[in-house]
C-alpha atoms as a PDB file:
ATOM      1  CA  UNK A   1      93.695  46.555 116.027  1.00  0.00           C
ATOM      2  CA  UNK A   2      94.305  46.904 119.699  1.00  0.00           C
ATOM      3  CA  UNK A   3      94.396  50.658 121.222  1.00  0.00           C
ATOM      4  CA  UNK A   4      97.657  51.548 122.362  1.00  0.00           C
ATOM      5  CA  UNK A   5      98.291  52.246 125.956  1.00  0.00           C
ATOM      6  CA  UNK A   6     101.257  54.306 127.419  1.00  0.00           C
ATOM      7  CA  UNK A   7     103.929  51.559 128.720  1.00  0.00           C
ATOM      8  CA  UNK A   8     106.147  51.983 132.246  1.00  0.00           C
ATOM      9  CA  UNK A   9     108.432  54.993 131.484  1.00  0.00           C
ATOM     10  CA  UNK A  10     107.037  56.010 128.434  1.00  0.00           C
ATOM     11  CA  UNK A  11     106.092  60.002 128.265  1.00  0.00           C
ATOM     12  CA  UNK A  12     102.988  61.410 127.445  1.00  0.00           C
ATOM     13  CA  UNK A  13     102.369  64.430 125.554  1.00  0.00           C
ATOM     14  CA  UNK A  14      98.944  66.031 127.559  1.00  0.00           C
ATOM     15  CA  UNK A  15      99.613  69.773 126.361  1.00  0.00           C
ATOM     16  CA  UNK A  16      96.897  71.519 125.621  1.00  0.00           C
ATOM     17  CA  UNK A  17      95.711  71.789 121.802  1.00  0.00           C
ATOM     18  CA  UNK A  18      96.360  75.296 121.528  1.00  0.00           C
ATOM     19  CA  UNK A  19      93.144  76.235 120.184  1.00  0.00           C
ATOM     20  CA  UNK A  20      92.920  73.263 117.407  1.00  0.00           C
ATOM     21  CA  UNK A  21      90.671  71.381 119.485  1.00  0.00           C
ATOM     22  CA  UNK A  22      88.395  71.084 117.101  1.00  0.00           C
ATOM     23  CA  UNK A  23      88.920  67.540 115.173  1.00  0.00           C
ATOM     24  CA  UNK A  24      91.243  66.702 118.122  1.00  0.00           C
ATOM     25  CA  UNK A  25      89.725  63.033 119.717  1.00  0.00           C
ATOM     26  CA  UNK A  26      89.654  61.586 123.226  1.00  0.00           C
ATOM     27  CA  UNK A  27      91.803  58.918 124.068  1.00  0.00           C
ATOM     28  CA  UNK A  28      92.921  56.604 126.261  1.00  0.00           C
ATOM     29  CA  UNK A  29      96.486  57.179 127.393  1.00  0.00           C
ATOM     30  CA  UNK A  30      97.135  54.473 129.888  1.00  0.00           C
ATOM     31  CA  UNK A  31      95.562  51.697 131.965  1.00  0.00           C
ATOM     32  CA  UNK A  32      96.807  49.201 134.542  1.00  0.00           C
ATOM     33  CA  UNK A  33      95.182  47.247 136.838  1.00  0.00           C
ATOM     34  CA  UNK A  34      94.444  49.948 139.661  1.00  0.00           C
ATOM     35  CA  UNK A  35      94.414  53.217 137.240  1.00  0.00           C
ATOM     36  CA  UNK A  36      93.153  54.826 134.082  1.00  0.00           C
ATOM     37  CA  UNK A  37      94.159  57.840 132.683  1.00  0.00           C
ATOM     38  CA  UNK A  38      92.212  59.185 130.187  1.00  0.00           C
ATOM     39  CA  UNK A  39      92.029  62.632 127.768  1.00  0.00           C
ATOM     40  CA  UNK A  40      87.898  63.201 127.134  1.00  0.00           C
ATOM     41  CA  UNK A  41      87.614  66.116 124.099  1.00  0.00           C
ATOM     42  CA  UNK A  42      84.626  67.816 124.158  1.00  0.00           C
ATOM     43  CA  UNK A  43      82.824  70.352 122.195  1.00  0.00           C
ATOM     44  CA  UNK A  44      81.014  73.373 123.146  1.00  0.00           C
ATOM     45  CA  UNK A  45      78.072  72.685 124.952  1.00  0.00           C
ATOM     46  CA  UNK A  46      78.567  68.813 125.146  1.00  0.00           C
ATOM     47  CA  UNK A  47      77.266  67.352 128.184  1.00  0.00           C
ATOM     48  CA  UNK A  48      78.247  63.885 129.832  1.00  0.00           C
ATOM     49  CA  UNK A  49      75.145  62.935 132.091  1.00  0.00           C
ATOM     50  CA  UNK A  50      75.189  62.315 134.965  1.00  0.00           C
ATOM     51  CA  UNK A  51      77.361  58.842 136.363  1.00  0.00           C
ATOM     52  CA  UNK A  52      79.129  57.198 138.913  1.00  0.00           C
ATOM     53  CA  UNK A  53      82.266  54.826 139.209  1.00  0.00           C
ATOM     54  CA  UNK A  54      83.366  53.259 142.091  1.00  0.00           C
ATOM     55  CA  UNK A  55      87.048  54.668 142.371  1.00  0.00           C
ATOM     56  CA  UNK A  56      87.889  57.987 143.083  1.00  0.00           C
ATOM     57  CA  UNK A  57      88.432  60.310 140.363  1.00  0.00           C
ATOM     58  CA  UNK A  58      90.386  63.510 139.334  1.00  0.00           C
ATOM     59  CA  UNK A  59      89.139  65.564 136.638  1.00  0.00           C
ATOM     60  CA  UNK A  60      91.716  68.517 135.215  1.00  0.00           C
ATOM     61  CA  UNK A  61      91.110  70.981 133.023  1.00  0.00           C
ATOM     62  CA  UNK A  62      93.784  71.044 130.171  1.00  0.00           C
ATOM     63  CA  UNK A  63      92.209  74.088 127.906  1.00  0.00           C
ATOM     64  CA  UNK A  64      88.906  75.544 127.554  1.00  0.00           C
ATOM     65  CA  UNK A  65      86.441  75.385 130.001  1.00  0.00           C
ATOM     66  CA  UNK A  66      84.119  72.816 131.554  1.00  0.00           C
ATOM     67  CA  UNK A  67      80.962  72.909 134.479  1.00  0.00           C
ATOM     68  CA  UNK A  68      81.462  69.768 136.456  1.00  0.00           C
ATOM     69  CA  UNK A  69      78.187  68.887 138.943  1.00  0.00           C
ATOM     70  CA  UNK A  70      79.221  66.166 141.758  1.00  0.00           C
ATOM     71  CA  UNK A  71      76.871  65.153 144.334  1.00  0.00           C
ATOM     72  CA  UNK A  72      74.143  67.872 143.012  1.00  0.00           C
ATOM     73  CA  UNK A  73      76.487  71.543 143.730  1.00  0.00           C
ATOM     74  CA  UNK A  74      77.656  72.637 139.925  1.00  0.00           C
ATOM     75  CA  UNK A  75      81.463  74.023 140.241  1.00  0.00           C
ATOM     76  CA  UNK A  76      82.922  75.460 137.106  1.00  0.00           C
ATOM     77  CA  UNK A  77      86.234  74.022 136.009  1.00  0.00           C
ATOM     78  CA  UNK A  78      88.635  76.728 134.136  1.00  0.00           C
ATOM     79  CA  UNK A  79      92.067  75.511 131.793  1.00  0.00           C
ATOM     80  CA  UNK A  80      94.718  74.589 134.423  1.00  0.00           C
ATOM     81  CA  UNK A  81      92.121  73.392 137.945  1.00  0.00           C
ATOM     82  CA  UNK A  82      91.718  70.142 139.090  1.00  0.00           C
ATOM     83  CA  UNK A  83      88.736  68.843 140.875  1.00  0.00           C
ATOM     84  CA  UNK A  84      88.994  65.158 142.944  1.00  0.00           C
ATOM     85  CA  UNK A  85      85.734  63.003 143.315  1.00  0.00           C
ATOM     86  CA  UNK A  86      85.352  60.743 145.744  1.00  0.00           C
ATOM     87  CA  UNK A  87      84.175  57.227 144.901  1.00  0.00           C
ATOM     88  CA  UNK A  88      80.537  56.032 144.039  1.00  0.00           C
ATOM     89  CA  UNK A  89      79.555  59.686 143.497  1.00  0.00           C
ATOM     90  CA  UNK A  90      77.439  60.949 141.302  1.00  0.00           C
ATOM     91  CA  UNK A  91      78.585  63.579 138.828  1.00  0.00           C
ATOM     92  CA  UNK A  92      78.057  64.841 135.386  1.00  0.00           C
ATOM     93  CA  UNK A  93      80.011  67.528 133.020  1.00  0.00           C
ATOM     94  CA  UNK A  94      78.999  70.163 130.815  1.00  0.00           C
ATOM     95  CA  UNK A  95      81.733  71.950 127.969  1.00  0.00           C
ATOM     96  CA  UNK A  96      81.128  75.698 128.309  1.00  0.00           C
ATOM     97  CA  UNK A  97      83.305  76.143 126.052  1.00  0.00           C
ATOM     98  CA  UNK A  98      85.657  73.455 123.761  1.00  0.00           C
ATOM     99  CA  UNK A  99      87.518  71.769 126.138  1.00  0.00           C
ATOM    100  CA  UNK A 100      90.314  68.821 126.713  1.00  0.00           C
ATOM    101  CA  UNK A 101      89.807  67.315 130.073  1.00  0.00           C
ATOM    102  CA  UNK A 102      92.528  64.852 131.817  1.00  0.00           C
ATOM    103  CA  UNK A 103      90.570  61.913 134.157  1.00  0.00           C
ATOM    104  CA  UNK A 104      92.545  59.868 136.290  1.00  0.00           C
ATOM    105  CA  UNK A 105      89.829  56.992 137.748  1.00  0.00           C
ATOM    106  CA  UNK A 106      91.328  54.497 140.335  1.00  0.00           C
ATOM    107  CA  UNK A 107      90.016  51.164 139.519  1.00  0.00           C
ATOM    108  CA  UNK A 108      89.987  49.316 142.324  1.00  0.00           C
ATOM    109  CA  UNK A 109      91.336  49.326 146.109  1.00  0.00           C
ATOM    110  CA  UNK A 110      95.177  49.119 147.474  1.00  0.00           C
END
């Protein structure tokens, strides 16, 4: 069965979990051929290593809290920031606490 992506027009529900995170999955919400949009669920203490992609990146923190190292300097990342990342840059994430995270990655050039 195919995974179903958001269409033109259609509206996204992104809220936060409100504290039922726990169970809750990541998903992706949308793709097209320049952009991704993606909601990443991670438990305490999780840790993505360290990874690059060649777009640019956003990474927003919908609830809990997440550490989020680019390009070697560690920034924390509380419920309701947003962090950009340039292109071909390293940079890794670590849950301090359960946390829903919305990444927008741009796939290619315009």
């Amino acid at each position: 069965m195919a995974l179903h992506h958001a269409e033109q027009g259609e509206v996204i529900d992104v809220r936060p979990y409100g504290g039922a995170i726990t169970g809750a999955q990541s998903i992706a919400l949308f793709k097209s051929a320049q952009l991704e949009v993606m909601r990443l669920v991670f438990p305490a203490g999780h840790r993505m290593p360290s990874h690059q992609v060649a777009g640019e990146i956003t990474i927003q923190c919908l609830e809990g809290m997440v550490e989020v190292e680019v390009a070697g300097a560690v920034t924390a990342l509380p419920a309701g920031h947003l962090l950009f990342v340039e292109g071909g840059v390293a940079h890794a994430l670590r849950a301090i606490q359960a946390a829903s995270v919305l990444v927008t990655v741009v796939l290619c050039s315009v």
